[in-house]
N, C-alpha and C. Protein backbone atom coordinates (compact mmCIF):
# COMPACT_ATOMS: atom_id res chain seq x y z
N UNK A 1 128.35 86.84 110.58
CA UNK A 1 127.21 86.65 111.43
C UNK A 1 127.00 85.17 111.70
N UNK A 2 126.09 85.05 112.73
CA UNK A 2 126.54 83.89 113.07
C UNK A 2 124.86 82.83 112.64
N UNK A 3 125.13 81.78 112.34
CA UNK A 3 124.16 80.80 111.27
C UNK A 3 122.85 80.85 112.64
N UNK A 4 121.72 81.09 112.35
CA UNK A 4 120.82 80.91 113.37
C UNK A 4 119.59 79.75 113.15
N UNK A 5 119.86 79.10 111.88
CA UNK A 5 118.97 78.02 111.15
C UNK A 5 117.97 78.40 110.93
N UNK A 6 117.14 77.50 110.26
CA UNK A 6 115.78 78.08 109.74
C UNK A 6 114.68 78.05 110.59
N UNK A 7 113.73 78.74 110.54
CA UNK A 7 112.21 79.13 111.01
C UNK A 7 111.98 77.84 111.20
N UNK A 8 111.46 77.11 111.90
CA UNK A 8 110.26 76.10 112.00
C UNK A 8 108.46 76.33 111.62
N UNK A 9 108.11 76.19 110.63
CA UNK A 9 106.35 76.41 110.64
C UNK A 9 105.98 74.76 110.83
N UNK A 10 105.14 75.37 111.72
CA UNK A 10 104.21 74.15 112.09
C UNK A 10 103.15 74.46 111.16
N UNK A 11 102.38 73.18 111.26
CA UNK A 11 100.82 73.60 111.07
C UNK A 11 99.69 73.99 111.84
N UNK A 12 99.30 75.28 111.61
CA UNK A 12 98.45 75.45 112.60
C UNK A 12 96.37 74.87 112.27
N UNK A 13 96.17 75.60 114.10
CA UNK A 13 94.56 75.01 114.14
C UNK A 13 94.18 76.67 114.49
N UNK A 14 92.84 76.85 114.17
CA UNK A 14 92.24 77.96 114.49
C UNK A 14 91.04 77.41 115.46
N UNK A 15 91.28 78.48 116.65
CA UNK A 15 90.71 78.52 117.91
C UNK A 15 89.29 79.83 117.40
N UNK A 16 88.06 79.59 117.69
CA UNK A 16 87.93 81.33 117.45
C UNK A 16 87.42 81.60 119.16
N UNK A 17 87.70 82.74 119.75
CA UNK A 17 87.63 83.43 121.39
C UNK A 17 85.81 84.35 120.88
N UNK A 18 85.62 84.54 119.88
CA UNK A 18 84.69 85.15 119.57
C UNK A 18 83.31 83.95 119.75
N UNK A 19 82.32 84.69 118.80
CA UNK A 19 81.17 83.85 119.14
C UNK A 19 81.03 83.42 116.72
N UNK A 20 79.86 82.97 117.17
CA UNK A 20 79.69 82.40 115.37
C UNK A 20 79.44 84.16 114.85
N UNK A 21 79.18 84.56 115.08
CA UNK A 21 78.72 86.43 114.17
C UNK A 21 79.91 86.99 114.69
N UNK A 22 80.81 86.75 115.48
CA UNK A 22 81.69 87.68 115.61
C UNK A 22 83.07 87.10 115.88
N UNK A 23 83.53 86.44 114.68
CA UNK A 23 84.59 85.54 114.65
C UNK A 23 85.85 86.15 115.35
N UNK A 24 86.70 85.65 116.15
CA UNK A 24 88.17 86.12 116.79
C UNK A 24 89.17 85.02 116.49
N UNK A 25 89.78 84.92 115.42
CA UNK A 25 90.77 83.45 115.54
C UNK A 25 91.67 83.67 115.99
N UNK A 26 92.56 83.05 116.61
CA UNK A 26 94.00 83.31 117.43
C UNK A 26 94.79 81.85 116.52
N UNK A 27 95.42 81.39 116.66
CA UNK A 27 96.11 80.20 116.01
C UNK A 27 97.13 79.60 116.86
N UNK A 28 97.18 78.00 117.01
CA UNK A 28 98.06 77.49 117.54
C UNK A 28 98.34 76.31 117.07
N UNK A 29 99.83 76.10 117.31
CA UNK A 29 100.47 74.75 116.77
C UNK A 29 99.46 73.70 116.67
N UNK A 30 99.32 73.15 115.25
CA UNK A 30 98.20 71.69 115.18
C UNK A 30 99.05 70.56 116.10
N UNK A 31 100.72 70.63 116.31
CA UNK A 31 101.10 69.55 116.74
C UNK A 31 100.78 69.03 117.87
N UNK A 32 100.16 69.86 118.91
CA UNK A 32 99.81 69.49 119.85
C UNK A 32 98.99 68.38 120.15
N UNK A 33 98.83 67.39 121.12
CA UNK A 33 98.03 66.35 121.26
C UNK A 33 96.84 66.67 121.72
N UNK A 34 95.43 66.44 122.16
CA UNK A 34 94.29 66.72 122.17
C UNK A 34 94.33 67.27 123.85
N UNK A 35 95.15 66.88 124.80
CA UNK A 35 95.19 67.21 125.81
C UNK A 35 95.93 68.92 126.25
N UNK A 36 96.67 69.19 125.47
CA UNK A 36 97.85 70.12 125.36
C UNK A 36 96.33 71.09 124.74
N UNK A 37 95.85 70.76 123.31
CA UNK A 37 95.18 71.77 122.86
C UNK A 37 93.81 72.26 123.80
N UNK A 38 93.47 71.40 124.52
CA UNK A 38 92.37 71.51 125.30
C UNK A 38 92.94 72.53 126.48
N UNK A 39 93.92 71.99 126.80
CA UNK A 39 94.35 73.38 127.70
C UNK A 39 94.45 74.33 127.59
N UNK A 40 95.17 74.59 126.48
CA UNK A 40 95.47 75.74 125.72
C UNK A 40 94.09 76.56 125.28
N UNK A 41 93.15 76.19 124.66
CA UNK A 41 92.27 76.28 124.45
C UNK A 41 91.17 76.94 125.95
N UNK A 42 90.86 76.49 127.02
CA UNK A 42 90.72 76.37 128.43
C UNK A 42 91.71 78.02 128.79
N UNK A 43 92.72 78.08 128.79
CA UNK A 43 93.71 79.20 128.93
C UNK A 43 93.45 80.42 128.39
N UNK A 44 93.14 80.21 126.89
CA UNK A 44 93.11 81.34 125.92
C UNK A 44 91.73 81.80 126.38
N UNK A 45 90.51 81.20 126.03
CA UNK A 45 89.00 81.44 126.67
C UNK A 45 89.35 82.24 127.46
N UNK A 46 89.68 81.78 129.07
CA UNK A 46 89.75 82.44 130.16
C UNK A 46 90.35 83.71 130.37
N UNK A 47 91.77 84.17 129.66
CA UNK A 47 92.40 85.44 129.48
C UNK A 47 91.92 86.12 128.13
N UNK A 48 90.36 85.53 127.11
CA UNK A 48 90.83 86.27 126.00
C UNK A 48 90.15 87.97 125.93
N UNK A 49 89.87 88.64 127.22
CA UNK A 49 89.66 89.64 127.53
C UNK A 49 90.88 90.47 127.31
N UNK A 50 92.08 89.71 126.89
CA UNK A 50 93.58 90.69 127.23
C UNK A 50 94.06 90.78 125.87
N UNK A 51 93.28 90.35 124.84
CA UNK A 51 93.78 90.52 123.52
C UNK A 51 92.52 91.78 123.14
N UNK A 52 93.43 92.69 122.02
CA UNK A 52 92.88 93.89 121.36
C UNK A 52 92.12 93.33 120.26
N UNK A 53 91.50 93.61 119.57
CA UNK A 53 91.09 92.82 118.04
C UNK A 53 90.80 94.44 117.29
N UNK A 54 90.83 95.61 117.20
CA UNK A 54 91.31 96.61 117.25
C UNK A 54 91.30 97.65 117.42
N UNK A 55 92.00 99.08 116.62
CA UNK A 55 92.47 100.04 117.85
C UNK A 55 91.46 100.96 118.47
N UNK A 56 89.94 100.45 118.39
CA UNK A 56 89.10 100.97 119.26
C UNK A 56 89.51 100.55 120.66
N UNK A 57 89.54 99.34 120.93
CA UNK A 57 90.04 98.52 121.76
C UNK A 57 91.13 99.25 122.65
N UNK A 58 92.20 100.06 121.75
CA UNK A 58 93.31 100.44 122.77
C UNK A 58 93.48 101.57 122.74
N UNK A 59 92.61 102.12 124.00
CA UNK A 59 92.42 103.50 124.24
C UNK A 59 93.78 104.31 124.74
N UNK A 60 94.16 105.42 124.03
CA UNK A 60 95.10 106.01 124.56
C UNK A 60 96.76 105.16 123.58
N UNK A 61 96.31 104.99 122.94
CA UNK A 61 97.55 104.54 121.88
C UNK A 61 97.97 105.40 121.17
N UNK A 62 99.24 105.45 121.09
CA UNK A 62 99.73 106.73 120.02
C UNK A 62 99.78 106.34 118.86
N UNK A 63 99.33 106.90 117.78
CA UNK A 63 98.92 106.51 116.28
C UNK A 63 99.96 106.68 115.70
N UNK A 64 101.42 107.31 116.40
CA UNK A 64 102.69 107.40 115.58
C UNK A 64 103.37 105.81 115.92
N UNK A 65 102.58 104.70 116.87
CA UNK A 65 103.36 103.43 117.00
C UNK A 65 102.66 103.07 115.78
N UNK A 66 101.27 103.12 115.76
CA UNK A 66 100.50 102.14 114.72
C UNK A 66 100.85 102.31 113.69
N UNK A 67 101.05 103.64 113.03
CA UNK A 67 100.63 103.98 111.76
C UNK A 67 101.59 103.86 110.98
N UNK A 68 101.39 103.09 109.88
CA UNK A 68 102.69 103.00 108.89
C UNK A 68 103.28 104.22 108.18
N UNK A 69 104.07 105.49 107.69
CA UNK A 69 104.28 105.85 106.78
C UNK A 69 105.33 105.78 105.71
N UNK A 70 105.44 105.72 104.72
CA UNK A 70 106.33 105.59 103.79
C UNK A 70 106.85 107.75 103.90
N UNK A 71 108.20 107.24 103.70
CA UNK A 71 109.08 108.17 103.43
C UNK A 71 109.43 108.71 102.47
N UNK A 72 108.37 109.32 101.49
CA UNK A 72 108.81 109.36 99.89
C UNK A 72 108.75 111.12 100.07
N UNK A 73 109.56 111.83 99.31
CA UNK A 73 109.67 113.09 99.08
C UNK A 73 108.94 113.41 98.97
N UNK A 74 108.29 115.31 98.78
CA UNK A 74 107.02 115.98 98.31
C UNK A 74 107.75 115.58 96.84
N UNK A 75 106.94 115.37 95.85
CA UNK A 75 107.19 115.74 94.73
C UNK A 75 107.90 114.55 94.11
N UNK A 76 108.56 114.02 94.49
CA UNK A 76 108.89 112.84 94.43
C UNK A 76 108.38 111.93 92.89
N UNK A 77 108.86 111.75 92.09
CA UNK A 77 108.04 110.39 91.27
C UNK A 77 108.36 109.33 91.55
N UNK A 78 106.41 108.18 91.51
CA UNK A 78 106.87 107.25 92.12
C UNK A 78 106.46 106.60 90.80
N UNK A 79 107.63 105.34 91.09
CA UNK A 79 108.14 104.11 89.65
C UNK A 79 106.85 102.79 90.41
């Protein structure tokens, strides 16, 4: 396989789209300069009607995408 290097983590900043009682954080690169985050910031506000925060939010979702299940036998012992 072929070498794809490592992850980059930045450090991030928390934005919240919510209000003070009803916190929404989204997160974005701290590296940004004050101009970049202000946009970004400006951007996110304006579209943050298009983010779910949850699955009340997304009507008509099939609960077999969401829902996690583990695959363990009936009867099964679990270690």
């Amino acid at each position: 396989m072929e070498d794809v290097g490592e992850a980059t983590i930045d450090e991030l900043r928390e934005i919240n789209l919510g209000t003070t009682d009803g916190v929404r954080p989204i997160f974005v690169s701290a590296v940004l300069n004050d101009e970049e985050m202000a946009q970004y910031e400006q951007l996110l506000q304006e579209y943050k009607d298009v983010f779910a925060w949850g699955y009340q939010e997304m009507p008509g979702l099939d609960p077999n995408v969401v829902v996690h299940k583990l695959a363990v036998s009936e009867g099964a012992k679990l270690i």
